[in-house]
PDB file of N, CA and C in Angstrom:
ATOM      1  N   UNK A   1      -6.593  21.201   0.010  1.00  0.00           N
ATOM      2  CA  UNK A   1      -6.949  20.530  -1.219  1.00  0.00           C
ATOM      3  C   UNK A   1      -5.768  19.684  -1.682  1.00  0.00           C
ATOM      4  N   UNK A   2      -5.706  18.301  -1.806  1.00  0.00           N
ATOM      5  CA  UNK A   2      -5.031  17.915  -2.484  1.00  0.00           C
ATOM      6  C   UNK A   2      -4.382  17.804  -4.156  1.00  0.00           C
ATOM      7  N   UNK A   3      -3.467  17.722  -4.088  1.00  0.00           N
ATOM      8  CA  UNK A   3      -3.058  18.192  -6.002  1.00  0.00           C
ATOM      9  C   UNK A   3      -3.949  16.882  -6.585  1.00  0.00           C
ATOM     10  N   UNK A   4      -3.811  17.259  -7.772  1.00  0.00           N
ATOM     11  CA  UNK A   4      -4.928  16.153  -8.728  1.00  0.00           C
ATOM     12  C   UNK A   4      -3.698  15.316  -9.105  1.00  0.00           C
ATOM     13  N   UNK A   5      -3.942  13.633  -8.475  1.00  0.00           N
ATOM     14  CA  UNK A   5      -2.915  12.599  -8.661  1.00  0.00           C
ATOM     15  C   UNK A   5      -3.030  12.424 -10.721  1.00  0.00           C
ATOM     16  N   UNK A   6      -2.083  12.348 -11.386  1.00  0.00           N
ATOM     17  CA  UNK A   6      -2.114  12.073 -12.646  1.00  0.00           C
ATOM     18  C   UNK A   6      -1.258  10.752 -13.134  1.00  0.00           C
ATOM     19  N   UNK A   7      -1.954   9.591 -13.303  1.00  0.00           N
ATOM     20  CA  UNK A   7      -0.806   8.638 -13.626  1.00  0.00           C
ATOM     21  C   UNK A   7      -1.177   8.603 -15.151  1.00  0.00           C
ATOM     22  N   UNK A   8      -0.342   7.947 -15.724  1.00  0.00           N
ATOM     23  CA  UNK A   8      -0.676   7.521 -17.313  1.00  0.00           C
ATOM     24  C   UNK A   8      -0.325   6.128 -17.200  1.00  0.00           C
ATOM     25  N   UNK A   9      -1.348   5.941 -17.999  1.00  0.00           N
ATOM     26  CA  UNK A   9      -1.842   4.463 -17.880  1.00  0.00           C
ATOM     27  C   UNK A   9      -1.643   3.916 -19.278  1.00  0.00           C
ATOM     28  N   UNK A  10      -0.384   2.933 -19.877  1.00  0.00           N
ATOM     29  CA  UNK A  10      -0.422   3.155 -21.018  1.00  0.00           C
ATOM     30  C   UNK A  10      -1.242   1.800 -21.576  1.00  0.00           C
ATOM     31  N   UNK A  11      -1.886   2.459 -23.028  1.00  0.00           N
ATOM     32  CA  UNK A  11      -3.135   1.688 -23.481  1.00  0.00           C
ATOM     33  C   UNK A  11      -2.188   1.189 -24.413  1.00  0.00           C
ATOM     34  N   UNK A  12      -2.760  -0.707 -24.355  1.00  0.00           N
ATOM     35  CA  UNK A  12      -1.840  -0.838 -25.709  1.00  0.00           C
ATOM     36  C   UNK A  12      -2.348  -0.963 -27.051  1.00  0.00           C
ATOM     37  N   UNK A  13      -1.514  -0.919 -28.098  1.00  0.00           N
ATOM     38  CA  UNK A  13      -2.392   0.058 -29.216  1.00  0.00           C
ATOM     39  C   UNK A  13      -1.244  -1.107 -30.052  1.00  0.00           C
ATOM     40  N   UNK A  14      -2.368  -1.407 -31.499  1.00  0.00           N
ATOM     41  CA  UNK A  14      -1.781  -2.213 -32.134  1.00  0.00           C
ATOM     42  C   UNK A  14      -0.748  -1.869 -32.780  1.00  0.00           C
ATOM     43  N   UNK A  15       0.073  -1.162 -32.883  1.00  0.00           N
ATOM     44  CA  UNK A  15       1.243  -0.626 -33.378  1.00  0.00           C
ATOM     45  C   UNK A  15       2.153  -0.481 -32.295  1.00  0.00           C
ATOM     46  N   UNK A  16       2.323  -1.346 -31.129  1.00  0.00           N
ATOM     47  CA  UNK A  16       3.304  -1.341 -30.160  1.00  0.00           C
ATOM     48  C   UNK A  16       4.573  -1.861 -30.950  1.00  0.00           C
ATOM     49  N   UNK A  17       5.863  -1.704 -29.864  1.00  0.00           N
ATOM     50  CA  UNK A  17       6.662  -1.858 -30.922  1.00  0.00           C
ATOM     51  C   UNK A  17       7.042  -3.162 -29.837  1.00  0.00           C
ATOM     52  N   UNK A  18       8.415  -4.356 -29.682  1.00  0.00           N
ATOM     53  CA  UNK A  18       8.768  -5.201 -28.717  1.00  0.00           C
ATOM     54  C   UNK A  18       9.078  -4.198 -27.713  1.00  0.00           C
ATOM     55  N   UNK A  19       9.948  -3.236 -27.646  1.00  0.00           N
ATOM     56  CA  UNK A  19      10.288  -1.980 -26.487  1.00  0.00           C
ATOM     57  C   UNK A  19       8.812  -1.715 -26.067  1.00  0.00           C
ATOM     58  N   UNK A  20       8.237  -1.265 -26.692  1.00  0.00           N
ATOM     59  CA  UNK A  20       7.203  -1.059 -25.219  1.00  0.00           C
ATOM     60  C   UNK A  20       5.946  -2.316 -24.888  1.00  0.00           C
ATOM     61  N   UNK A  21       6.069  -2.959 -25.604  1.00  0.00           N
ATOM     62  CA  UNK A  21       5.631  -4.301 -24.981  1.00  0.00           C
ATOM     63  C   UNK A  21       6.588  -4.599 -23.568  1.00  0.00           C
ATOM     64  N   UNK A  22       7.641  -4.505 -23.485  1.00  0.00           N
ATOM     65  CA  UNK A  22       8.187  -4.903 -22.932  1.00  0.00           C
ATOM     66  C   UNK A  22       8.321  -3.836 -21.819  1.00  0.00           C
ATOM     67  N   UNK A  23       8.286  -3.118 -21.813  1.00  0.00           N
ATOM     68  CA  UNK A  23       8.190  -1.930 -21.044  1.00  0.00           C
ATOM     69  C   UNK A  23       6.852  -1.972 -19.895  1.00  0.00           C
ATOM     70  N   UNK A  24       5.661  -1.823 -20.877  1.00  0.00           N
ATOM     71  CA  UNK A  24       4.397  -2.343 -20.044  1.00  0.00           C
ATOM     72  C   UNK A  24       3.983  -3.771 -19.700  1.00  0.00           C
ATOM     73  N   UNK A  25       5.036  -4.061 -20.142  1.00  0.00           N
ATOM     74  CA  UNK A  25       5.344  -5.673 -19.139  1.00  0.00           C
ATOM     75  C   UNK A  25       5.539  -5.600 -17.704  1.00  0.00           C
ATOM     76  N   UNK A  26       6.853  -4.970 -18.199  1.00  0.00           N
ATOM     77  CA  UNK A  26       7.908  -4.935 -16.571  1.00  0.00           C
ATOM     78  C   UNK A  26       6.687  -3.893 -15.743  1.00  0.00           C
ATOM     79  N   UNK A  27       6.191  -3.089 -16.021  1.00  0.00           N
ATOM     80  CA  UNK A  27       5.227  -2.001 -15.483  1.00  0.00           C
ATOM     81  C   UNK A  27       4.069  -2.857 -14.755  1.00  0.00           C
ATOM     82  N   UNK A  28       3.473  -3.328 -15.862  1.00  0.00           N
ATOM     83  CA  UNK A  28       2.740  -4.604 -15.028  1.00  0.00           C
ATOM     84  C   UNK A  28       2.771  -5.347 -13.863  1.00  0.00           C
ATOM     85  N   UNK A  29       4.113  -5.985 -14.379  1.00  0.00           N
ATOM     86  CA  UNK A  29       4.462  -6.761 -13.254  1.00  0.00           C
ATOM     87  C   UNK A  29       4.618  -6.341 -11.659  1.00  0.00           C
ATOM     88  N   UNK A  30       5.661  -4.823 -11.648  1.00  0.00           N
ATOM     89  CA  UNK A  30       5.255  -4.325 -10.766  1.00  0.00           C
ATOM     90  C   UNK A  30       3.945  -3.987  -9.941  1.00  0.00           C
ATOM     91  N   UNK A  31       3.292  -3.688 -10.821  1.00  0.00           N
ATOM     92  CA  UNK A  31       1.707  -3.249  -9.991  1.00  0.00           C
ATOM     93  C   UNK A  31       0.899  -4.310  -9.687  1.00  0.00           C
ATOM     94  N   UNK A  32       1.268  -5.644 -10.379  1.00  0.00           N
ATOM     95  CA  UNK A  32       0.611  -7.064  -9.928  1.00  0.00           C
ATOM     96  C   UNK A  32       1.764  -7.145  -8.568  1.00  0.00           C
ATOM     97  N   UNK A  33       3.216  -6.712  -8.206  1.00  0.00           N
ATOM     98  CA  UNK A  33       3.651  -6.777  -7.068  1.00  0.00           C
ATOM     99  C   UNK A  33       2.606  -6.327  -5.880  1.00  0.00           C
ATOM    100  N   UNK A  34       2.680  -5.075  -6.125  1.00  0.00           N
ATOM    101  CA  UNK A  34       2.043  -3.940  -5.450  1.00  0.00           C
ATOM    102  C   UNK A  34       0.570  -4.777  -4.826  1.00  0.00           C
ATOM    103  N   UNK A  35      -0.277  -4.440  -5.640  1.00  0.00           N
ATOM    104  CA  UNK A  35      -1.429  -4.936  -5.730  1.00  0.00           C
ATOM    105  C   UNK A  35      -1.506  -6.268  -5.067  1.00  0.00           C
ATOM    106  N   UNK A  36      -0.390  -7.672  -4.705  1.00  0.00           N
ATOM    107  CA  UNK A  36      -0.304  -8.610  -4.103  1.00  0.00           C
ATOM    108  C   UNK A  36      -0.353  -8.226  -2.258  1.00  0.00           C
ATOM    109  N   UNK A  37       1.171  -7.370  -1.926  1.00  0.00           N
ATOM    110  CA  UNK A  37       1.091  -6.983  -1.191  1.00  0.00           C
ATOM    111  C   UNK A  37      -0.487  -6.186  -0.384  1.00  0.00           C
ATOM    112  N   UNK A  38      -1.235  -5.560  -0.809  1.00  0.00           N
ATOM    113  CA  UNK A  38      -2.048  -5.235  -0.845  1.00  0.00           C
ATOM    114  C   UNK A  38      -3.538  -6.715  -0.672  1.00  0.00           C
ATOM    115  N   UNK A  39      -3.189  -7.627  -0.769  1.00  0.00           N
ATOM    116  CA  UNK A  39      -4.276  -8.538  -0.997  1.00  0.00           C
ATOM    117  C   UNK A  39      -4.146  -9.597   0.355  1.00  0.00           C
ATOM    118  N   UNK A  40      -4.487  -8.672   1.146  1.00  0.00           N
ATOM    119  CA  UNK A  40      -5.176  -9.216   2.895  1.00  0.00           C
ATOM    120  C   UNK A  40      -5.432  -8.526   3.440  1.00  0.00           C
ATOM    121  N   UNK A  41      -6.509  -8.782   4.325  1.00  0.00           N
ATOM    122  CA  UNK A  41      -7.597  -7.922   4.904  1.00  0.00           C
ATOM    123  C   UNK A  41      -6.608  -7.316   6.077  1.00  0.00           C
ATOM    124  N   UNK A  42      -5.866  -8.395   6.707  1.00  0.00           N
ATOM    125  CA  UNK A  42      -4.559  -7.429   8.095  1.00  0.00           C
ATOM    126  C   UNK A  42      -4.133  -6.136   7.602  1.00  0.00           C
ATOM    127  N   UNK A  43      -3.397  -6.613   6.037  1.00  0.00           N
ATOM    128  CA  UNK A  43      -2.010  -5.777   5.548  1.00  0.00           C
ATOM    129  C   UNK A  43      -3.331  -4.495   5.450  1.00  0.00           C
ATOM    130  N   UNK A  44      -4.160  -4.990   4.697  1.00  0.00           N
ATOM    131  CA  UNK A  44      -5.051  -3.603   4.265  1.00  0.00           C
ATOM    132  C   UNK A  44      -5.388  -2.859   5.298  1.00  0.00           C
ATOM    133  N   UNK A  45      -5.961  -3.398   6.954  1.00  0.00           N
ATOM    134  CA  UNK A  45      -6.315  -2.585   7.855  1.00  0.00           C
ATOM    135  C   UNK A  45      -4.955  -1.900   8.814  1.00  0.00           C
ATOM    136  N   UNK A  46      -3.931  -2.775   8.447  1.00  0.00           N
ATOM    137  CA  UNK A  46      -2.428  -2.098   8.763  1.00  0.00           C
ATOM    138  C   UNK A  46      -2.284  -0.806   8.080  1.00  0.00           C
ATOM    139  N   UNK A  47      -2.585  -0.999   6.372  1.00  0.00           N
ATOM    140  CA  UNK A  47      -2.279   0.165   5.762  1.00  0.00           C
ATOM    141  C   UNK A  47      -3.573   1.597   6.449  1.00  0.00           C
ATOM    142  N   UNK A  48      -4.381   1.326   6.478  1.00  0.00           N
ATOM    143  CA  UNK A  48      -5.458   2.005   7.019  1.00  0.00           C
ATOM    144  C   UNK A  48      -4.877   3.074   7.929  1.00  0.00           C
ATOM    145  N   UNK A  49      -4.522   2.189   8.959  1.00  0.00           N
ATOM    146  CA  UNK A  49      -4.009   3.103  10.754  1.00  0.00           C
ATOM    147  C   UNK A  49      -2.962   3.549   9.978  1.00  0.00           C
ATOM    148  N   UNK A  50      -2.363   3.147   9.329  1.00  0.00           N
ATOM    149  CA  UNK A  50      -1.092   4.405   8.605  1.00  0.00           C
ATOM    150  C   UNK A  50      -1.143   5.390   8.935  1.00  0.00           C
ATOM    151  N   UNK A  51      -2.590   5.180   7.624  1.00  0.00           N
ATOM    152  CA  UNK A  51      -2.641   6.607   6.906  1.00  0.00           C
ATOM    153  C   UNK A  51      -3.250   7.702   8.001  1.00  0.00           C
ATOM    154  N   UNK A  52      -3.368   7.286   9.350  1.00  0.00           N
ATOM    155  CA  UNK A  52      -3.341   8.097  10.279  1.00  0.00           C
ATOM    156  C   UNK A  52      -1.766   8.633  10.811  1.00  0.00           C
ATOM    157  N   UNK A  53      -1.204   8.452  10.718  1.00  0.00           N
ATOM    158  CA  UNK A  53      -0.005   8.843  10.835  1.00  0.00           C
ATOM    159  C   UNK A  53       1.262   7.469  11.110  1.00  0.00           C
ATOM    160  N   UNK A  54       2.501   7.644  11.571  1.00  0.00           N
ATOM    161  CA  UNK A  54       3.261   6.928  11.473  1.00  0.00           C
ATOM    162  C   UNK A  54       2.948   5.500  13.375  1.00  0.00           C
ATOM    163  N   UNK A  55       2.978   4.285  12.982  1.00  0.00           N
ATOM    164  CA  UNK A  55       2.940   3.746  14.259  1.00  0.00           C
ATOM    165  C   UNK A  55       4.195   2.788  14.617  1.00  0.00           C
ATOM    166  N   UNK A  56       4.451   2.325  15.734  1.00  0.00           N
ATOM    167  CA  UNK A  56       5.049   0.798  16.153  1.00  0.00           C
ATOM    168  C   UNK A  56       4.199   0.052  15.824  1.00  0.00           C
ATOM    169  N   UNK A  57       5.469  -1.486  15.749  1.00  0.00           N
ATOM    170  CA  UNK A  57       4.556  -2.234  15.933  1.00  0.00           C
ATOM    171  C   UNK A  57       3.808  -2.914  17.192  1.00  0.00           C
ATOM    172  N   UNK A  58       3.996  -1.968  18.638  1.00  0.00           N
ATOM    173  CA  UNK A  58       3.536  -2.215  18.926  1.00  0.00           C
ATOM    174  C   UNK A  58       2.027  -1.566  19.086  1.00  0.00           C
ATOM    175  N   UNK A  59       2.123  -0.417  18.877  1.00  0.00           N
ATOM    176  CA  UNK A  59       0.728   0.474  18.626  1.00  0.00           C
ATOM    177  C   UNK A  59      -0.043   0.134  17.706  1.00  0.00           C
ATOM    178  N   UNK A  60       0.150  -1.363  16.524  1.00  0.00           N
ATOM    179  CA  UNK A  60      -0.061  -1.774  15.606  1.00  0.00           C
ATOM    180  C   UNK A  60      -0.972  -2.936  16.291  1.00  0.00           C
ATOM    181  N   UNK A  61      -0.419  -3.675  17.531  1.00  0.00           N
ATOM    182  CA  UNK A  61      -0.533  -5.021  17.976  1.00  0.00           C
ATOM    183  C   UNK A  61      -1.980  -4.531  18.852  1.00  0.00           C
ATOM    184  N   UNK A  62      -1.506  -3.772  19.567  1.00  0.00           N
ATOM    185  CA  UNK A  62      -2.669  -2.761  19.859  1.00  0.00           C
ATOM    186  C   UNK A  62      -4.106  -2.654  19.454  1.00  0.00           C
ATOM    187  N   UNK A  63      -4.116  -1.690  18.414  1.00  0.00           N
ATOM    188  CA  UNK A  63      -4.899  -1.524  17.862  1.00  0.00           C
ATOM    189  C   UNK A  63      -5.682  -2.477  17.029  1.00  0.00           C
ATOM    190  N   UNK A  64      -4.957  -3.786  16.654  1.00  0.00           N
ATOM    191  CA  UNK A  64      -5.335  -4.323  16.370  1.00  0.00           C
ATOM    192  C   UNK A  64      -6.125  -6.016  16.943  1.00  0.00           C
ATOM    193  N   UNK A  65      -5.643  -5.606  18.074  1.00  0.00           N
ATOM    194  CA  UNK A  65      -6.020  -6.748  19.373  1.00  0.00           C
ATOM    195  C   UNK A  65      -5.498  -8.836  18.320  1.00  0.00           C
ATOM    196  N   UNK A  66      -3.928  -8.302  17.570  1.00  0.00           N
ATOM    197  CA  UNK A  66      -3.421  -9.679  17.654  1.00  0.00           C
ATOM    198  C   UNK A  66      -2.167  -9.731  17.866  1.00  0.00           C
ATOM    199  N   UNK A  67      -1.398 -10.519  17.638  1.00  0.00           N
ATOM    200  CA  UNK A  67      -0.161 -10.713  18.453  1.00  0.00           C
ATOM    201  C   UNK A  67       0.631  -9.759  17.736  1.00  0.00           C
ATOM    202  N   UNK A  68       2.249  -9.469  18.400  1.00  0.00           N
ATOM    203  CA  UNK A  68       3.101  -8.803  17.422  1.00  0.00           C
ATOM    204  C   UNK A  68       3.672  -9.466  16.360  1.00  0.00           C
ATOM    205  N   UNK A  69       3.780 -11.108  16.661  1.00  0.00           N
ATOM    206  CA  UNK A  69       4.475 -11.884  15.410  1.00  0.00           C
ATOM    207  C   UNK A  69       3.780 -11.452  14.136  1.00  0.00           C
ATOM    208  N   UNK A  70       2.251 -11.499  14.517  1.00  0.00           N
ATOM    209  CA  UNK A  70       1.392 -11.227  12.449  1.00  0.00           C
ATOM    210  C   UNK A  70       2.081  -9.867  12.339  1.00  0.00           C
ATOM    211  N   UNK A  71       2.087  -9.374  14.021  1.00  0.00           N
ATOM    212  CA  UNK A  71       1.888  -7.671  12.705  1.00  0.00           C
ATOM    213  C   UNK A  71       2.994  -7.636  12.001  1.00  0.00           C
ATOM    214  N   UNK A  72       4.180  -7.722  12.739  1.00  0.00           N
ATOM    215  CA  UNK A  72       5.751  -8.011  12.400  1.00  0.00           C
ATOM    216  C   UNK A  72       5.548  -8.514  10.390  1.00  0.00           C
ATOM    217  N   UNK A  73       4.900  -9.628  10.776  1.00  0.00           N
ATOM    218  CA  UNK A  73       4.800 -10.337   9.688  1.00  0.00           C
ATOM    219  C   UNK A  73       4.027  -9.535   8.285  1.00  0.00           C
ATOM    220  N   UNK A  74       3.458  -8.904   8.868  1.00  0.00           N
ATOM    221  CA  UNK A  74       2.601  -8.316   7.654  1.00  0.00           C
ATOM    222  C   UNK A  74       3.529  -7.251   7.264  1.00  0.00           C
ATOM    223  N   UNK A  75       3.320  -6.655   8.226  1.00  0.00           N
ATOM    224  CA  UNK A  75       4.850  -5.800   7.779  1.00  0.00           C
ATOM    225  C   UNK A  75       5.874  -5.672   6.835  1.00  0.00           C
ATOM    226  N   UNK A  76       6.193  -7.098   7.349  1.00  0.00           N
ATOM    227  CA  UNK A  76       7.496  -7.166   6.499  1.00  0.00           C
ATOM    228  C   UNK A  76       6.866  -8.143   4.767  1.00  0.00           C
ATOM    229  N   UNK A  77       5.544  -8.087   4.661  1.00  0.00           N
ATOM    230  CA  UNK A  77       4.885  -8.316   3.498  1.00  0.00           C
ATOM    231  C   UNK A  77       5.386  -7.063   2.598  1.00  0.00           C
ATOM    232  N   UNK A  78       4.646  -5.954   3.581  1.00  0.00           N
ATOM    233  CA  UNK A  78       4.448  -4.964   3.062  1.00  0.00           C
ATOM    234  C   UNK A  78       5.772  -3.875   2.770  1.00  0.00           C
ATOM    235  N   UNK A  79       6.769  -3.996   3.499  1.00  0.00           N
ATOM    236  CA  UNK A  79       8.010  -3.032   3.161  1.00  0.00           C
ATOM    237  C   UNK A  79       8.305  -3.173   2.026  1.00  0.00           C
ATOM    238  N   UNK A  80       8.974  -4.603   1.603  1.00  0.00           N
ATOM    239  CA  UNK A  80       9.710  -4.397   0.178  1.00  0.00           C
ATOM    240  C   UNK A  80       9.137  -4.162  -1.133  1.00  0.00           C
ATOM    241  N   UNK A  81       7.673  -4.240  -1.004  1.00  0.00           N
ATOM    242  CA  UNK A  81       6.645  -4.161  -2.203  1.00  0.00           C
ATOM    243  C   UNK A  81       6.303  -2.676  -2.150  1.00  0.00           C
ATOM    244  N   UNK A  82       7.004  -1.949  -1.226  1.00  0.00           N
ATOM    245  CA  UNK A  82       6.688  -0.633  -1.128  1.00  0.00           C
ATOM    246  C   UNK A  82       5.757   0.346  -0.619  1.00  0.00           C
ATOM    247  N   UNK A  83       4.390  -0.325  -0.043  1.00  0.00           N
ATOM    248  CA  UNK A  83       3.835   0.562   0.373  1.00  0.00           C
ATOM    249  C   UNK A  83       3.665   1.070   1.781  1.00  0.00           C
ATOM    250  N   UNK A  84       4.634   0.290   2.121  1.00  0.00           N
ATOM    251  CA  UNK A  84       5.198   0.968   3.844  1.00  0.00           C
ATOM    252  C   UNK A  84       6.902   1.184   4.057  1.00  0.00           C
ATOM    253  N   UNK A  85       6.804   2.498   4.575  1.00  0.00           N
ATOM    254  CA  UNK A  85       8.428   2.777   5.080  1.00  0.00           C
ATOM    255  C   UNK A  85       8.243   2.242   6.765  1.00  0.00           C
ATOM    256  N   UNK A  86       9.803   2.424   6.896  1.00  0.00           N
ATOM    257  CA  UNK A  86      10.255   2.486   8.273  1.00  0.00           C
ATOM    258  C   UNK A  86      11.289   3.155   8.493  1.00  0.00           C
ATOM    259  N   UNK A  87      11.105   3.547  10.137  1.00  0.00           N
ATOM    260  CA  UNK A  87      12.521   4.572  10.419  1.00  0.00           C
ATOM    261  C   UNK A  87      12.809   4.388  11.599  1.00  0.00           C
ATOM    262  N   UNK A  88      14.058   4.257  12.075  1.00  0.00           N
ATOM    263  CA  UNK A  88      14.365   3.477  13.230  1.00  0.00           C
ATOM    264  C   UNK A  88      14.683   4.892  14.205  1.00  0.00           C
ATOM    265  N   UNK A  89      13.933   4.553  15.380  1.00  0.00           N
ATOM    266  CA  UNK A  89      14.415   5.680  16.387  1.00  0.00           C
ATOM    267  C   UNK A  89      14.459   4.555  18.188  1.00  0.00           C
ATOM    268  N   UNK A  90      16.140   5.009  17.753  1.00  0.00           N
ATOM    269  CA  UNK A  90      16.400   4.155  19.200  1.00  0.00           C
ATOM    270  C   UNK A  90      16.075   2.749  18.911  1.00  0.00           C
ATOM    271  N   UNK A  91      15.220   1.887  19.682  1.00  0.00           N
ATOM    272  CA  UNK A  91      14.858   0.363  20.022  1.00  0.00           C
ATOM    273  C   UNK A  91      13.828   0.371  19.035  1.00  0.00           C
ATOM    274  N   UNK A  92      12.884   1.315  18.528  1.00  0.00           N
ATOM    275  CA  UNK A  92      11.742   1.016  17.869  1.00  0.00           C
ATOM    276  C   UNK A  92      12.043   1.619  16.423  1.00  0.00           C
ATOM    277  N   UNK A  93      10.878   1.201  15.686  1.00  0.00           N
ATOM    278  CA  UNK A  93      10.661   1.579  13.647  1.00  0.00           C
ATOM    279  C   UNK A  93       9.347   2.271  14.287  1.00  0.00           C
ATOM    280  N   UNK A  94       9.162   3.178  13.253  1.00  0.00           N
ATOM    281  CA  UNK A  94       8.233   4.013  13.031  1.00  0.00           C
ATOM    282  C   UNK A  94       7.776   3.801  11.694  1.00  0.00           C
ATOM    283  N   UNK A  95       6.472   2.852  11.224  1.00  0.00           N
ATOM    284  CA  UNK A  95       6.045   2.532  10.616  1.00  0.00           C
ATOM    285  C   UNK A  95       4.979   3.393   9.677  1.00  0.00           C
ATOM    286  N   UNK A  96       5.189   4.096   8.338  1.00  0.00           N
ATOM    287  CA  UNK A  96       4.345   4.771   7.744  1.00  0.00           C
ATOM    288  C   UNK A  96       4.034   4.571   6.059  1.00  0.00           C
ATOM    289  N   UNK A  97       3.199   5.159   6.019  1.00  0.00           N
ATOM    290  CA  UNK A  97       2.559   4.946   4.652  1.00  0.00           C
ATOM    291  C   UNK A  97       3.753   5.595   3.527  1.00  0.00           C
ATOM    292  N   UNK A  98       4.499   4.626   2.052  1.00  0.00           N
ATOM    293  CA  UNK A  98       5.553   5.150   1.862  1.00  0.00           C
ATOM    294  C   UNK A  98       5.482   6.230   0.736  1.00  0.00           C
ATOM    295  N   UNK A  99       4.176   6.516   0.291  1.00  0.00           N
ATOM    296  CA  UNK A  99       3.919   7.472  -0.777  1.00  0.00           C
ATOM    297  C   UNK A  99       1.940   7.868  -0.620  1.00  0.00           C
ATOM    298  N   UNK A 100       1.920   9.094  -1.179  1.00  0.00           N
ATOM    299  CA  UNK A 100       0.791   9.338  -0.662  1.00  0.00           C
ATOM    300  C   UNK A 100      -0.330   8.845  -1.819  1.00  0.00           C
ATOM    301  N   UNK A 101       0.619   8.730  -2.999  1.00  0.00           N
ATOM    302  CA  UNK A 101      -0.697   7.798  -4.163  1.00  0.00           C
ATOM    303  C   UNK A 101      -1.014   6.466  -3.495  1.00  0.00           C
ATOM    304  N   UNK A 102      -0.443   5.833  -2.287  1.00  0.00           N
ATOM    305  CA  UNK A 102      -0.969   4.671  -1.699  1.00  0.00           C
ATOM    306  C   UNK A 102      -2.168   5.225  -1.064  1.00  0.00           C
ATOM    307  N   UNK A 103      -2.358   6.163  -0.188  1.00  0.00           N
ATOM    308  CA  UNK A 103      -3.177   6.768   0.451  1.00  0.00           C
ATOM    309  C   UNK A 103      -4.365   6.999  -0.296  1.00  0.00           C
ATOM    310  N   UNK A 104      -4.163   7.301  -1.559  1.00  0.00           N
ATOM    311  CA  UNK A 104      -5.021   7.963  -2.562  1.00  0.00           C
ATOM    312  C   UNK A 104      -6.008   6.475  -3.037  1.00  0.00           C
ATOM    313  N   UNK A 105      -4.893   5.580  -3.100  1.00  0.00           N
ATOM    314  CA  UNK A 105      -5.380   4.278  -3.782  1.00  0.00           C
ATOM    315  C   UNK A 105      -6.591   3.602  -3.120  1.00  0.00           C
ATOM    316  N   UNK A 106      -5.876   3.227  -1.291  1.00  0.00           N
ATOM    317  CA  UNK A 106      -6.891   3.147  -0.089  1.00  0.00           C
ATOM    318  C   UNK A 106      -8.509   3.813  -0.479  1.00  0.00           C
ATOM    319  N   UNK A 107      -8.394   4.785  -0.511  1.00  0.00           N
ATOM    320  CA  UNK A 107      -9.465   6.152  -0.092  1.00  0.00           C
ATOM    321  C   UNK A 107     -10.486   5.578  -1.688  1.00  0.00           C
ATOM    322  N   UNK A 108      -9.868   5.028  -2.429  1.00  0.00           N
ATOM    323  CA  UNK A 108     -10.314   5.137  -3.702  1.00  0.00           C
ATOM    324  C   UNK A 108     -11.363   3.588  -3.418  1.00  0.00           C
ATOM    325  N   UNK A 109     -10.509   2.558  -3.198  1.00  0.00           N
ATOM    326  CA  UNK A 109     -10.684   0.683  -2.937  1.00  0.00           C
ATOM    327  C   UNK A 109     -11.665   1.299  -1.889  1.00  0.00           C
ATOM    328  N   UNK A 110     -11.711   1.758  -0.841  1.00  0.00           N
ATOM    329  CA  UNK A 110     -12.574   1.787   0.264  1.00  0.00           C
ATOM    330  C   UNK A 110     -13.969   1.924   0.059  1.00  0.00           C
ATOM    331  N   UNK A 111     -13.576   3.198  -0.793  1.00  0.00           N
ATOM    332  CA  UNK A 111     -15.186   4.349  -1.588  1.00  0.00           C
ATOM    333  C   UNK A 111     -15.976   2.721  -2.862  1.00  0.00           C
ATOM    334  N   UNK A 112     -15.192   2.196  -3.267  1.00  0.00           N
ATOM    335  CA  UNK A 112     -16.078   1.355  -4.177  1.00  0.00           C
ATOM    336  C   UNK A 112     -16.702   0.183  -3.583  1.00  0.00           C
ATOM    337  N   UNK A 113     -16.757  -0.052  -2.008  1.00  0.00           N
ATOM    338  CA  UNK A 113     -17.205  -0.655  -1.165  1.00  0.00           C
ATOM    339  C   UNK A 113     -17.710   0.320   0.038  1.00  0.00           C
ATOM    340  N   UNK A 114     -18.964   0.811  -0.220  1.00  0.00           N
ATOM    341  CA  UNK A 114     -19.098   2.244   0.667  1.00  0.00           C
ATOM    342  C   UNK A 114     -20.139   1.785   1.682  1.00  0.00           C
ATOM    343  N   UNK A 115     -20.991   0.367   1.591  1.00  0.00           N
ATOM    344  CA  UNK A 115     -22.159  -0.259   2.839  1.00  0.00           C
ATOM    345  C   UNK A 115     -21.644  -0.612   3.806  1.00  0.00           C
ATOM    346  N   UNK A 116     -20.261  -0.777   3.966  1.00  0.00           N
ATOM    347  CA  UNK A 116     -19.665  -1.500   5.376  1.00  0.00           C
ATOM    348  C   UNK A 116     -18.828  -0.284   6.105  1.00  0.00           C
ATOM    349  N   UNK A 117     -19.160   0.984   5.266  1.00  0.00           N
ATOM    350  CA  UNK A 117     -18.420   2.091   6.316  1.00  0.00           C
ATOM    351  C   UNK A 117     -19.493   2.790   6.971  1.00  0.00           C
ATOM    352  N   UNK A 118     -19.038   3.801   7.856  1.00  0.00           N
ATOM    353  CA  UNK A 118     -20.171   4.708   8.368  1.00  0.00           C
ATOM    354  C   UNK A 118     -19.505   6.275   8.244  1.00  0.00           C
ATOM    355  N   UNK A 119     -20.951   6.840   7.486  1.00  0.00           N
ATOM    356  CA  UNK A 119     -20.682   7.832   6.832  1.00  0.00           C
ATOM    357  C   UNK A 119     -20.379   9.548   7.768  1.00  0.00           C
TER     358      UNK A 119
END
């Protein structure tokens, strides 16, 4: 069973003060990061095989029957916005999902589009 994910989501309420305006600004902004990274169908089916466990990129190129330059490329969309790690062993990265509320997020975006999966 997984633990019950809890974020707080803050509502803004007419008695904000400039501090937390500004606060759920910067908060914002991040998750419009996030959420960018996140906005292509590659990066999204990259994040997918993740969440099967950790891959290369070449088990990436693979699976995905296109070259290594995109995957490379998506990749490196996706590292600094956070929702993929890497870990270098020897010549290769071991490419994985970098927190499991990403996983959670996936499973969530997937389910509200449920006619193009098979059940």
């Amino acid at each position: 069973m997984q633990p019950e994910m809890r974020m707080h989501v803050p509502a803004p309420k007419s008695g904000m003060t400039d501090r937390d305006l500004q606060k759920l600004s910067a908060t914002a902004r991040d998750v419009s990061d996030f959420l960018k990274a996140l906005s292509h169908h590659t990066r999204l089916i990259i994040l997918c095989l993740l969440t099967e466990g950790e891959k290369t990129v070449g088990q990436l190129e693979e699976s995905l029957g296109i070259q290594q330059a995109m995957v490379s490329q998506q990749l490196a969309r996706l590292r600094p916005d956070g929702p993929v790690s890497g870990r270098r062993e020897g010549r290769l990265i071991y490419y994985s999902v970098a927190h499991p509320h990403t996983t959670s997020l996936l499973h969530f975006l997937f389910a509200m589009f449920p006619g193009t999966q098979d059940n």
